[in-house]
N, C-alpha and C. Protein backbone atom coordinates (compact mmCIF):
# COMPACT_ATOMS: atom_id res chain seq x y z
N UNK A 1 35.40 -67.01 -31.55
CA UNK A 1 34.54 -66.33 -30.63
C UNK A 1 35.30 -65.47 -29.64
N UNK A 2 36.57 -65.96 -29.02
CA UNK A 2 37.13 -65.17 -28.39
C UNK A 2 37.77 -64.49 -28.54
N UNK A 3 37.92 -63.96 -30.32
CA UNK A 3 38.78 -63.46 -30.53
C UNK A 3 37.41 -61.91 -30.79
N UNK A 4 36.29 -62.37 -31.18
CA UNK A 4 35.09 -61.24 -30.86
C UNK A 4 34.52 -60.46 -30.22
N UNK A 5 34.87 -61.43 -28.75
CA UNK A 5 34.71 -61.04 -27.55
C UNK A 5 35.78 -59.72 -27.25
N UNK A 6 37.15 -60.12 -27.93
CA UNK A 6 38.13 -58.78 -27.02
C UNK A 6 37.68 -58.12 -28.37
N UNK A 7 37.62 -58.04 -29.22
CA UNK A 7 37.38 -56.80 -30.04
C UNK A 7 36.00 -56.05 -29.56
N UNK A 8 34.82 -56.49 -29.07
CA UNK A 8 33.86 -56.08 -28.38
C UNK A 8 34.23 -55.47 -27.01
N UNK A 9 35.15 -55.77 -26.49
CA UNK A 9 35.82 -55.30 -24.73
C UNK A 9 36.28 -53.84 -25.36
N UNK A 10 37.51 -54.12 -26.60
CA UNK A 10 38.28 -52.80 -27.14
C UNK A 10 37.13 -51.90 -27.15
N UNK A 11 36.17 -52.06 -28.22
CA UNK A 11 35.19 -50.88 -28.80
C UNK A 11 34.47 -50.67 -27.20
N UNK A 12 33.78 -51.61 -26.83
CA UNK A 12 33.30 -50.96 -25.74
C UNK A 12 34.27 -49.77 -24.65
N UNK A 13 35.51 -50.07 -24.52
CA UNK A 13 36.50 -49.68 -23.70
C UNK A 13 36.80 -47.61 -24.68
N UNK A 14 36.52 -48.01 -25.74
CA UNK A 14 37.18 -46.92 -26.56
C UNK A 14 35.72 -46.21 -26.58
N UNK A 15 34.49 -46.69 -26.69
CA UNK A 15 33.22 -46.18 -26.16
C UNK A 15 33.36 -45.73 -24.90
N UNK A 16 33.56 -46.51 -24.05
CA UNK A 16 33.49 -45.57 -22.10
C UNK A 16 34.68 -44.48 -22.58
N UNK A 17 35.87 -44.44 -22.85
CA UNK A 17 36.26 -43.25 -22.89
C UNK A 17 36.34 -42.18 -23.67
N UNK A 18 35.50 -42.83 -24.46
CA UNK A 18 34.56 -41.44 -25.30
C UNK A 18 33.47 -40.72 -24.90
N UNK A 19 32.94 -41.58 -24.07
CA UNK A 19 31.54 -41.20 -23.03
C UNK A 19 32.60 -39.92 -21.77
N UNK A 20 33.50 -40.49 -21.50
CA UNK A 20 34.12 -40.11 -20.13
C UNK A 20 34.86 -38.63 -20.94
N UNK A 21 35.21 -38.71 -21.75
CA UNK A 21 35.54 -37.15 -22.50
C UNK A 21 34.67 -36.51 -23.20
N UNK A 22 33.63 -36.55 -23.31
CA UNK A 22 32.42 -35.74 -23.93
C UNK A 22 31.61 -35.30 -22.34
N UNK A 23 31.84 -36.07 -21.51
CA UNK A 23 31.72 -35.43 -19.86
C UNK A 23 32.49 -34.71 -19.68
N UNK A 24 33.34 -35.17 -19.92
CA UNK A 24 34.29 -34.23 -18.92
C UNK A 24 34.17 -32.49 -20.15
N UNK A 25 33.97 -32.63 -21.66
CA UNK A 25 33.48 -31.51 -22.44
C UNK A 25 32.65 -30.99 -22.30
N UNK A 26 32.10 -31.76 -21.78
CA UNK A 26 30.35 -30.97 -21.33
C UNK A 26 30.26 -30.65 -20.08
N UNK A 27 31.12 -30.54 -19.09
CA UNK A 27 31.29 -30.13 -18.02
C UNK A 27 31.75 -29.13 -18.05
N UNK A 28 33.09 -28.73 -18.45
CA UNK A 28 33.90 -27.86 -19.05
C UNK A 28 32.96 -26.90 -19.49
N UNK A 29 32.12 -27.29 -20.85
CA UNK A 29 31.70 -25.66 -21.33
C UNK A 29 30.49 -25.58 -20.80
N UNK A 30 29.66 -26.21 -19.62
CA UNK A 30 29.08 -25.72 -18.96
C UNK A 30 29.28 -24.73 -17.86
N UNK A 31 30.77 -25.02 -17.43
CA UNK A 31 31.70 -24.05 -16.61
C UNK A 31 31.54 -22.57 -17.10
N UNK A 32 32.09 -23.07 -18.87
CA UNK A 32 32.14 -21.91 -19.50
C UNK A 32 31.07 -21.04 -19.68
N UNK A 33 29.70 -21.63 -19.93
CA UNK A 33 28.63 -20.97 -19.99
C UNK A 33 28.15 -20.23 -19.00
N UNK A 34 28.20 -20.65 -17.37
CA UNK A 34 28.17 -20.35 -16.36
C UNK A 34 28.86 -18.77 -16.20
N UNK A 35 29.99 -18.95 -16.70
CA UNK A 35 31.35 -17.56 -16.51
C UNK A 35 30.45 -16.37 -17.38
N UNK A 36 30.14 -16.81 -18.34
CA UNK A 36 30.01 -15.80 -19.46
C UNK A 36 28.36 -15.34 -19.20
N UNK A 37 28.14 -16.24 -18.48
CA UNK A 37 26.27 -15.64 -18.17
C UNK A 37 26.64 -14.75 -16.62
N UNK A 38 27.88 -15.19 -16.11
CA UNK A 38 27.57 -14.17 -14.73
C UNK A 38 27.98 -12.98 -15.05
N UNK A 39 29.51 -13.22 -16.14
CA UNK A 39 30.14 -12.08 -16.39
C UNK A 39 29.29 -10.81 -17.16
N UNK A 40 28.61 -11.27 -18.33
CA UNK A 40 27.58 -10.67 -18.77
C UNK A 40 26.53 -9.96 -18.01
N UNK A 41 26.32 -10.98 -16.87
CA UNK A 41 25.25 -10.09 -16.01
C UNK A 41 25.80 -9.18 -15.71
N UNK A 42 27.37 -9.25 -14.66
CA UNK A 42 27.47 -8.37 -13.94
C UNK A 42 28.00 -7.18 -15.01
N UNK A 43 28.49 -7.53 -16.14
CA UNK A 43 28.81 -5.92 -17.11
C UNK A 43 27.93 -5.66 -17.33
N UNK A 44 26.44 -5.82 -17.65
CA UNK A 44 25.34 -5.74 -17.46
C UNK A 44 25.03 -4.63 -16.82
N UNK A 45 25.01 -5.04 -15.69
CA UNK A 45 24.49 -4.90 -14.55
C UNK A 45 25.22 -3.58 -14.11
N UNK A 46 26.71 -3.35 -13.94
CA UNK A 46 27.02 -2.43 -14.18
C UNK A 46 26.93 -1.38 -15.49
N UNK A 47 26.77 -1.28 -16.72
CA UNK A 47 26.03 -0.52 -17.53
C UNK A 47 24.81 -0.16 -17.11
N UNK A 48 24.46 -0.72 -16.39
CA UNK A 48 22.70 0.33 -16.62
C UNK A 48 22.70 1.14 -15.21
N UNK A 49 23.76 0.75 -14.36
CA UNK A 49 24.20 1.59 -13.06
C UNK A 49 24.76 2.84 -13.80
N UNK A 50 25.70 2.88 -14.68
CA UNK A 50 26.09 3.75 -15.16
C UNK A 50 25.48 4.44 -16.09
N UNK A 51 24.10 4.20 -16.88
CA UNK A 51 23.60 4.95 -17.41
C UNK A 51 22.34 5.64 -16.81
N UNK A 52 22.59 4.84 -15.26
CA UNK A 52 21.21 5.60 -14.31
C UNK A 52 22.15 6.83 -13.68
N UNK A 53 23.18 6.59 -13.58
CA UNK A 53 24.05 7.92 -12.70
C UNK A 53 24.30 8.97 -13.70
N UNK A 54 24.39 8.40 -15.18
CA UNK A 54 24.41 9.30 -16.40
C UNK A 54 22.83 10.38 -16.53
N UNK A 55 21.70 9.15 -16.39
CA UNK A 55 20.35 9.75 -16.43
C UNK A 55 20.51 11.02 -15.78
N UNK A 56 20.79 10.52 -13.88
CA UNK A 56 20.72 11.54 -12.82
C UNK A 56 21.14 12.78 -13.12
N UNK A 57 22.59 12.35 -13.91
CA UNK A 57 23.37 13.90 -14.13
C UNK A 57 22.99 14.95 -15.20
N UNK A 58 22.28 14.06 -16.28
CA UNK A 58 21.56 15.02 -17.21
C UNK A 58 20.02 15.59 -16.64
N UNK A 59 19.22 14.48 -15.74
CA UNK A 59 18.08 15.55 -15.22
C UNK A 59 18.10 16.78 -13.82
N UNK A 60 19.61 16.53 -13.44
CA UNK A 60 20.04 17.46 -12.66
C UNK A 60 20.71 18.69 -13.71
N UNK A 61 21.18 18.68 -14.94
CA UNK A 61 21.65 19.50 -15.85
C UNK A 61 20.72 20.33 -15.81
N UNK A 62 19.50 19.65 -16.52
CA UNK A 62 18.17 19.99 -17.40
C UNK A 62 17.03 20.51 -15.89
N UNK A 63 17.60 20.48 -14.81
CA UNK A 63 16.79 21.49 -13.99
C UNK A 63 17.86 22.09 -13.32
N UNK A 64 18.52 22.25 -13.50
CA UNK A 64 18.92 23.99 -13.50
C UNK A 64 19.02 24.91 -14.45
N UNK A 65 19.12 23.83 -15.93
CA UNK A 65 19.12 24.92 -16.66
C UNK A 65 17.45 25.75 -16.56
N UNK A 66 16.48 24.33 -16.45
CA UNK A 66 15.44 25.19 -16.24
C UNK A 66 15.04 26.11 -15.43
N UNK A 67 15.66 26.03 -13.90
CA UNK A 67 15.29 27.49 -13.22
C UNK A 67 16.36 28.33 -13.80
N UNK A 68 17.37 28.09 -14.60
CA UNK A 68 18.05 29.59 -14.64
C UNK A 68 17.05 30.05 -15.77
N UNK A 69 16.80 29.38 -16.86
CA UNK A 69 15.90 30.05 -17.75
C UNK A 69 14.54 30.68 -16.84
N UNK A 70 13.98 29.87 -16.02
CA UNK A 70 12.74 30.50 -15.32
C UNK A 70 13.32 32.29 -14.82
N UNK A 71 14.54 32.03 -13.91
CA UNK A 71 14.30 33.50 -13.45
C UNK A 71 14.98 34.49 -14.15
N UNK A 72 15.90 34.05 -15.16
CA UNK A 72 15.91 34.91 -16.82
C UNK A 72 14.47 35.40 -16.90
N UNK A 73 13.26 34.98 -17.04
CA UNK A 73 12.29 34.91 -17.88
C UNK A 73 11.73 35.90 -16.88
N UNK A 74 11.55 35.41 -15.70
CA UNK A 74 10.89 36.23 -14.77
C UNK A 74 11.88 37.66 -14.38
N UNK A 75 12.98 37.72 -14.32
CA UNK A 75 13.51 39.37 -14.12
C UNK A 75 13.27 39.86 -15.65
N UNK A 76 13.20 39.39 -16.56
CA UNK A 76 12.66 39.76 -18.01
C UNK A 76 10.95 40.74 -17.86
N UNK A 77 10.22 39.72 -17.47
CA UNK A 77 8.87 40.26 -17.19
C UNK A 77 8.75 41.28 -16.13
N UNK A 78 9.26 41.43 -15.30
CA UNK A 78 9.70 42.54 -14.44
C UNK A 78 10.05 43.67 -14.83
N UNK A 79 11.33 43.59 -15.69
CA UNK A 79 11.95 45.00 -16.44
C UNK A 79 10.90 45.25 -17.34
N UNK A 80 10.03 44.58 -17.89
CA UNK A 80 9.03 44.62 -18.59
C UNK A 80 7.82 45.30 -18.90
N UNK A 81 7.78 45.14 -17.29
CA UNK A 81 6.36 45.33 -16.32
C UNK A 81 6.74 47.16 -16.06
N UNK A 82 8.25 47.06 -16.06
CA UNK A 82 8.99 48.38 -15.61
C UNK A 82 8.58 49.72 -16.09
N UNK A 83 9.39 48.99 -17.45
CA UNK A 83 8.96 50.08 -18.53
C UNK A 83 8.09 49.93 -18.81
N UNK A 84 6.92 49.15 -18.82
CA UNK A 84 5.63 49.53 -19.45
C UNK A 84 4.90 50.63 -18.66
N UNK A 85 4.92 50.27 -16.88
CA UNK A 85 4.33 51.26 -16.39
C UNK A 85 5.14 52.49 -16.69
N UNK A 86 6.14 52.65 -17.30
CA UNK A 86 7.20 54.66 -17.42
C UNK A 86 6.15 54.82 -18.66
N UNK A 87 6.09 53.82 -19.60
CA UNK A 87 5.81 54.37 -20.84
C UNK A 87 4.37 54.72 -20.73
N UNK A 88 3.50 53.71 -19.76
CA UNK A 88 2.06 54.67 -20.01
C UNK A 88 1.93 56.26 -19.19
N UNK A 89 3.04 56.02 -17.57
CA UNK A 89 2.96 57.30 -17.29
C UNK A 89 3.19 58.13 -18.14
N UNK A 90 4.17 58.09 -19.42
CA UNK A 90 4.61 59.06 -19.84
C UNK A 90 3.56 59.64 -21.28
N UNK A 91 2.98 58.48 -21.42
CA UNK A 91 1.41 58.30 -22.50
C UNK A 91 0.75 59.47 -21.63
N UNK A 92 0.22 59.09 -20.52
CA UNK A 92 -1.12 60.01 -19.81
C UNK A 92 -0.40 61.62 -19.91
N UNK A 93 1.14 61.74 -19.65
CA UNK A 93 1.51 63.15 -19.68
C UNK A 93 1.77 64.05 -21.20
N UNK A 94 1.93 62.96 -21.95
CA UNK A 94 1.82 63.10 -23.84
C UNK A 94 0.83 63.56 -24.04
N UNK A 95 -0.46 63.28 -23.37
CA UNK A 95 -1.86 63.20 -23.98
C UNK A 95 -2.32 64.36 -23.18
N UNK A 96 -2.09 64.89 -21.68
CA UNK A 96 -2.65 65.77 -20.72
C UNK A 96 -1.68 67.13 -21.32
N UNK A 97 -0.30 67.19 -22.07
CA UNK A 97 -0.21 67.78 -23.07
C UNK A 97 -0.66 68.69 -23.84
N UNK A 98 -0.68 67.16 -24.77
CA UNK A 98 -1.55 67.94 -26.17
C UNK A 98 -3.47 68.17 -25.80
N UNK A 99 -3.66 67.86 -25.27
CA UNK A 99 -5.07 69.03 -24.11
C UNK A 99 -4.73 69.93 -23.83
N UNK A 100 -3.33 70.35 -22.94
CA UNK A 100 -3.48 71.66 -22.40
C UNK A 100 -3.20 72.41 -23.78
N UNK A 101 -2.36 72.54 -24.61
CA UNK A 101 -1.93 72.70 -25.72
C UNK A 101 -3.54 73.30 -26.52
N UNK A 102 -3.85 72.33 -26.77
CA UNK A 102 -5.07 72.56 -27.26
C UNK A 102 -6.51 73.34 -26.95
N UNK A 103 -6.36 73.05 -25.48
CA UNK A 103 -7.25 74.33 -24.81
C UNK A 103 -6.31 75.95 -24.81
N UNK A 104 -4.87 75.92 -24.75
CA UNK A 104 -4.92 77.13 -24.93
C UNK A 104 -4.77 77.66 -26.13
N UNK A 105 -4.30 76.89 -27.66
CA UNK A 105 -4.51 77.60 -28.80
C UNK A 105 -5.77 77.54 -29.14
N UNK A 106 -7.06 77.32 -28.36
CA UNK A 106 -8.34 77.80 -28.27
C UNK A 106 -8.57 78.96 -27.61
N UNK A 107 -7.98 79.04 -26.56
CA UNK A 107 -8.31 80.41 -25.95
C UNK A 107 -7.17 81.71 -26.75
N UNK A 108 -6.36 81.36 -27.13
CA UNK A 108 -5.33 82.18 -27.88
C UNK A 108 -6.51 82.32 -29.04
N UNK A 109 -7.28 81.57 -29.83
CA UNK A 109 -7.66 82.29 -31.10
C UNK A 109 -8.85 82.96 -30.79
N UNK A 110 -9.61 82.76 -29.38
CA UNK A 110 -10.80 83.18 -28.76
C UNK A 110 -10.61 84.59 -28.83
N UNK A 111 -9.58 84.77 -28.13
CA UNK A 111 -9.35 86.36 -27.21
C UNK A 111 -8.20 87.01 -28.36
N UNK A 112 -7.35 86.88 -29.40
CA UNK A 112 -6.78 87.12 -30.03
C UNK A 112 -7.19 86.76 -31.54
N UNK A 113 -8.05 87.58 -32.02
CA UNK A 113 -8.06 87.35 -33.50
C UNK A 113 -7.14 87.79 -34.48
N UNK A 114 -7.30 86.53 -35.41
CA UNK A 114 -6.12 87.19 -36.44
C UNK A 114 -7.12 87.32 -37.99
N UNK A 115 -6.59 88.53 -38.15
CA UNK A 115 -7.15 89.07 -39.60
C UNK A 115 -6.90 88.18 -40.52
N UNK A 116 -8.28 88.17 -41.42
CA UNK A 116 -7.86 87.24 -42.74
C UNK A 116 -8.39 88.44 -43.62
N UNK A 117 -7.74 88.70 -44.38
CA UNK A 117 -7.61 89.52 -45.74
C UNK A 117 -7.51 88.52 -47.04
């Protein structure tokens, strides 16, 4: 019996310090889990800082390019506007022209006949 008893003390004894190192393991990579969930956050955390300062810099790109295209577009419609008004002035003087033109090779065949033989 007493020789059952210390073999029951051993196993129990080799049990507590199997208990006492699976603590102390599970302490440990709870440490570890801890590190890698803050570290993660904070690279995290910094990535999306950096892809909001990235955002900023492309919708600051993408509006200037849009007013430079706007006042492209608008001195465009201007020169536009330019020549359209030369070209109709120069329409109404094409056309007031071929009127005068036309009223006087009317009065030229009025007052000047030409013989047909």
């Amino acid at each position: 019996m007493p020789d059952q008893s210390r073999e029951s003390e051993k196993q129990i004894l080799t049990l507590t310090k199997d208990v006492e190192h699976l603590q102390y393991v599970i302490n440990e990579l709870e440490k570890e889990c801890e590190f890698v969930k803050k570290h993660f956050t904070t690279k995290n955390t910094e990535r999306l800082n950096e892809i909001r300062t990235i955002h900023g810099r492309i919708d600051k790109h993408l509006q200037t390019d849009l007013e430079f295209h706007e006042t492209v577009r608008k001195k465009i419609t201007e020169r536009f506007e330019i020549l359209d008004e030369r070209i109709r002035h120069l329409d109404r003087w094409k056309w007031a022209t071929w009127g005068a033109l036309i009223v006087i090779g009317a009065l030229c065949g009025y007052f000047v006949p030409v013989p047909f033989n």
